[in-house]
Protein backbone atom coordinates (compact mmCIF):
# COMPACT_ATOMS: atom_id res chain seq x y z
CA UNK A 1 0.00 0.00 0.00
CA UNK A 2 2.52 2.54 1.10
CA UNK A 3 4.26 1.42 -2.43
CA UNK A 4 1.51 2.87 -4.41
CA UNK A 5 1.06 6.17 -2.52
CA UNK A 6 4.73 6.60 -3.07
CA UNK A 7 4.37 5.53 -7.00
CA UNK A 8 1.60 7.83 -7.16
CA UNK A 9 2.68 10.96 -5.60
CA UNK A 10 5.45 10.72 -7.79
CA UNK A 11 3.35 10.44 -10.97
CA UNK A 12 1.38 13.35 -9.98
CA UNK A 13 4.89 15.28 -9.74
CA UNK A 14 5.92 14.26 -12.57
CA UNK A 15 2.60 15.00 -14.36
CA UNK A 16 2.51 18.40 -12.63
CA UNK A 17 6.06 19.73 -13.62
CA UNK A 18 4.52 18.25 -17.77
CA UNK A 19 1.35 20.35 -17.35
CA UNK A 20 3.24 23.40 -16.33
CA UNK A 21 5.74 22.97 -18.64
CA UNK A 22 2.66 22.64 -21.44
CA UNK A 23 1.19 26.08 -20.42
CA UNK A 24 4.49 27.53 -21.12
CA UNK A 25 4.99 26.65 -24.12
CA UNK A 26 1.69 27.02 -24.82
CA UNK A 27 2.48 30.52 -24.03
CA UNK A 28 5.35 30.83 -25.66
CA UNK A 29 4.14 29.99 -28.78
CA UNK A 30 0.90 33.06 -28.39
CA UNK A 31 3.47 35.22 -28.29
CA UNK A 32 5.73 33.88 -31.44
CA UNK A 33 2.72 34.53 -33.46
CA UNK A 34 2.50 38.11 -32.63
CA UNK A 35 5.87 38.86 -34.08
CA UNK A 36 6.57 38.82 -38.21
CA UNK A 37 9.33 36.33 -39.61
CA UNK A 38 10.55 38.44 -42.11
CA UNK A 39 14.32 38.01 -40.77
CA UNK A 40 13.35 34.43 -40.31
CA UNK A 41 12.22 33.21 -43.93
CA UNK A 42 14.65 32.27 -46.17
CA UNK A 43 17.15 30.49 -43.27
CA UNK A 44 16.71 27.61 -40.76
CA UNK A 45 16.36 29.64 -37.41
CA UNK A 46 14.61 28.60 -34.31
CA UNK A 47 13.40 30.52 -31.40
CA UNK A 48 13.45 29.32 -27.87
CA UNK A 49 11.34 32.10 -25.77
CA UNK A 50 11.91 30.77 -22.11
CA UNK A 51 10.50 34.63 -21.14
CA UNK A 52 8.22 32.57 -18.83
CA UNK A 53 10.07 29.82 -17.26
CA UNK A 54 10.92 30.69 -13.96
CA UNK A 55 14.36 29.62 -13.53
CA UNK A 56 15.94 31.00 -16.61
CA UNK A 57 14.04 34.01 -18.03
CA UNK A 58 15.75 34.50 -21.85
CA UNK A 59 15.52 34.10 -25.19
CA UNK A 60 17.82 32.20 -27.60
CA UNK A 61 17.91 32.16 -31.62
CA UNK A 62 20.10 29.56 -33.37
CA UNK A 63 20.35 28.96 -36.88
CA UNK A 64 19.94 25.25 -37.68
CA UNK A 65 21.94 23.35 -40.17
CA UNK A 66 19.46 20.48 -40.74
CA UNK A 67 15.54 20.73 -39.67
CA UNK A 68 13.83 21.43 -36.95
CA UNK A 69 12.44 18.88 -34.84
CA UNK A 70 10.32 18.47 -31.84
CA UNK A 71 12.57 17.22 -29.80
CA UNK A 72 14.97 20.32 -30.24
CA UNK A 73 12.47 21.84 -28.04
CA UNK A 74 12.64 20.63 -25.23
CA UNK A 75 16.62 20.70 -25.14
CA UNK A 76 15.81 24.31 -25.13
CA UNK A 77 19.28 26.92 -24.82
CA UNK A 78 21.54 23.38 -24.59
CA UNK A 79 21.04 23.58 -28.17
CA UNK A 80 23.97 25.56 -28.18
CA UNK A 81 26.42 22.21 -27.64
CA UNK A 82 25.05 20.20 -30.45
CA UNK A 83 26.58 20.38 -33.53
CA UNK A 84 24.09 21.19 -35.96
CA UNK A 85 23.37 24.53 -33.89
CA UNK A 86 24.85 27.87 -33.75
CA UNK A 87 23.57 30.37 -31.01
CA UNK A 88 22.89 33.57 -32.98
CA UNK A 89 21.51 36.30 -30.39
CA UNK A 90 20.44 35.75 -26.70
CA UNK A 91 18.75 38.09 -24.13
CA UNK A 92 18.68 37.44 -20.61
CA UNK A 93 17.17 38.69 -17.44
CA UNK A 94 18.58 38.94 -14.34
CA UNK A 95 16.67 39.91 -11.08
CA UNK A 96 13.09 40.20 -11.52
CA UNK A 97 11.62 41.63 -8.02
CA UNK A 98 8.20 42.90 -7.57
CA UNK A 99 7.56 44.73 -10.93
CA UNK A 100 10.62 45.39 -12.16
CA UNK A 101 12.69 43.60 -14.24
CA UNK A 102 16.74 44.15 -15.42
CA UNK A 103 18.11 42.33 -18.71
CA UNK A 104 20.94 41.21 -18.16
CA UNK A 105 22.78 40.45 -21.14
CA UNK A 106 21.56 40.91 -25.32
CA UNK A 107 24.03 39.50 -27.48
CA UNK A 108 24.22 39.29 -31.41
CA UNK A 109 27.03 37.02 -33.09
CA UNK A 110 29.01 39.83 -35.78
CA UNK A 111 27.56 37.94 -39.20
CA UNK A 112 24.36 38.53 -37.77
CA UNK A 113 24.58 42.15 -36.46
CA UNK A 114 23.03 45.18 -37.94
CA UNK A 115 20.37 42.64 -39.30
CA UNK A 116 17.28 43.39 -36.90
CA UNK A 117 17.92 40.34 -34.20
CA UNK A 118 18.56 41.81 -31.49
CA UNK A 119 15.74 44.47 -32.05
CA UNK A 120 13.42 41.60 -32.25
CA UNK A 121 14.64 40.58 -29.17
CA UNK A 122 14.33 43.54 -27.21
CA UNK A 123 10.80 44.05 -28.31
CA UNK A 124 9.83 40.90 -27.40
CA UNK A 125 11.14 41.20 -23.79
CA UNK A 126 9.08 45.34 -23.17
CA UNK A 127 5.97 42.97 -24.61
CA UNK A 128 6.29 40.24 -22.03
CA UNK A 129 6.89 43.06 -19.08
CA UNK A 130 3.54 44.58 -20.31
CA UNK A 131 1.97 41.48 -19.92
CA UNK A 132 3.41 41.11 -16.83
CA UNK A 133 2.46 44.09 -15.90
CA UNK A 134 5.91 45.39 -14.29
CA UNK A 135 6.49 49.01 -13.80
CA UNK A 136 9.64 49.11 -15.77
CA UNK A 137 12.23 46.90 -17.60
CA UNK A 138 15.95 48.57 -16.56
CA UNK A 139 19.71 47.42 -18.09
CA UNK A 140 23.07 49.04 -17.99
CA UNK A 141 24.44 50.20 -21.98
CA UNK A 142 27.73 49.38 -21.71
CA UNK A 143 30.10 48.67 -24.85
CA UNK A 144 33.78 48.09 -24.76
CA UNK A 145 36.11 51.42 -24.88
CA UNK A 146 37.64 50.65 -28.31
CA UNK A 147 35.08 49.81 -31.17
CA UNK A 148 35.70 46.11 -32.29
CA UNK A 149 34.60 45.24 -35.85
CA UNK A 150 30.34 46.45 -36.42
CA UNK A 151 29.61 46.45 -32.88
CA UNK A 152 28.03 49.35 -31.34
CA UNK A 153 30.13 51.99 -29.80
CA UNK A 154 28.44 53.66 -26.77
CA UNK A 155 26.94 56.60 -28.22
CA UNK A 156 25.30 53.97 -31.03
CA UNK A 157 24.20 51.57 -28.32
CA UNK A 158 22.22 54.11 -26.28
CA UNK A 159 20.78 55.54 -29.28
CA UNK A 160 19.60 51.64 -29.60
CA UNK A 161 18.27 51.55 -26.23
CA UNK A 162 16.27 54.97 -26.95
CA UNK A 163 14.42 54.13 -30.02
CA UNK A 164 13.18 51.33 -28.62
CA UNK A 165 11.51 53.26 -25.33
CA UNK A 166 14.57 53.60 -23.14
CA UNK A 167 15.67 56.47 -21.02
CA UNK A 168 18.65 57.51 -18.39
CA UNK A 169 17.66 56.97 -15.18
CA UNK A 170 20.32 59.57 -14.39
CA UNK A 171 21.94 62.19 -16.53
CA UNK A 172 25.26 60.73 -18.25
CA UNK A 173 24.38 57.51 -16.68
CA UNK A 174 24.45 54.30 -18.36
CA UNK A 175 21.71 52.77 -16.40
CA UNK A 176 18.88 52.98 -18.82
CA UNK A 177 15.00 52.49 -17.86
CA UNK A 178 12.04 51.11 -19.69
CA UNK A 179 8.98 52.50 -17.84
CA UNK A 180 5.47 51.81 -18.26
CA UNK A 181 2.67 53.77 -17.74
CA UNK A 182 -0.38 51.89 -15.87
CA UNK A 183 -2.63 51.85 -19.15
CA UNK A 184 0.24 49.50 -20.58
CA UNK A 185 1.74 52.51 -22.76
CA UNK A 186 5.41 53.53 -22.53
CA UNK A 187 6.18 57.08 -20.68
């Protein structure tokens, strides 16, 4: 008896952590339809939005050299140790407390800069703290001193930061703020 109470708790875990993992992608995929695949269409590319999951708030692009397949899925951002994969852009958060969130880290490979990636990115993640109704989205602009190759120098990247909605929380500052405004429209 006590051997099938066991079993079955640990079913019902296990079926739990699947259901949960199902609304999230679920999820997930609602909000991949809201966004255009024009930089997407003529190339192998797939999106993992994890803007939900709870222990690793990001999104990852990869361009695929064979197709895509289910499975792929689930391995998620370890994608990025198989072969057949190469991690294009990735945006991270760090700390989310209360209704505030801070990314982290948004990161374009160099063949694929200047191409519209890591804008897509960006939107995605003020669209997902609207819908999570947070206050403000906040991230430090910081480039390296010397311009390397077609990165951004720091002048370019804050100019980056405020067409898409960003401002300085201080003057000169670096620390840049995404606020929004209680009807869900940027200040």
């Amino acid at each position: 008896m006590f051997f099938h109470k066991t079993k079955l708790k640990e079913l019902l875990r296990e079926l739990s952590f699947y259901k949960k993992r199902d609304e999230q992608q679920r999820k997930n995929n609602i909000r991949c339809e809201e966004y255009p695949y024009i930089l997407f269409k003529d190339t192998n590319y797939m999106i993992i939005d994890l803007l939900d999951c709870t222990n690793a708030t990001a999104i990852y692009i990869y361009k695929l050299d064979r197709p895509a397949e289910q499975w792929m899925f689930d391995l998620g951002f370890d994608l990025q140790f198989e072969s057949f994969a190469t991690l294009i852009g990735k945006l991270e958060f760090g700390l989310t407390i209360e209704d505030k969130a801070k990314i982290e880290k948004l990161f374009v490979i160099k063949e694929y800069r200047n191409q519209g990636f890591a804008t897509y990115m960006m939107k995605k993640a003020i669209d997902w703290g609207k819908s999570q109704d947070f206050s403000e989205l906040n991230l430090t602009a910081c480039t390296s001193v010397q311009k390397l190759e077609n990165e951004l120098n720091q002048a370019e990247l804050v100019s980056f930061y405020y067409k898409l909605g960003f401002r300085n929380t201080f003057p000169k500052s670096n620390q840049m703020t995404y606020k929004y405004c209680t009807s869900g429209a940027k200040a």
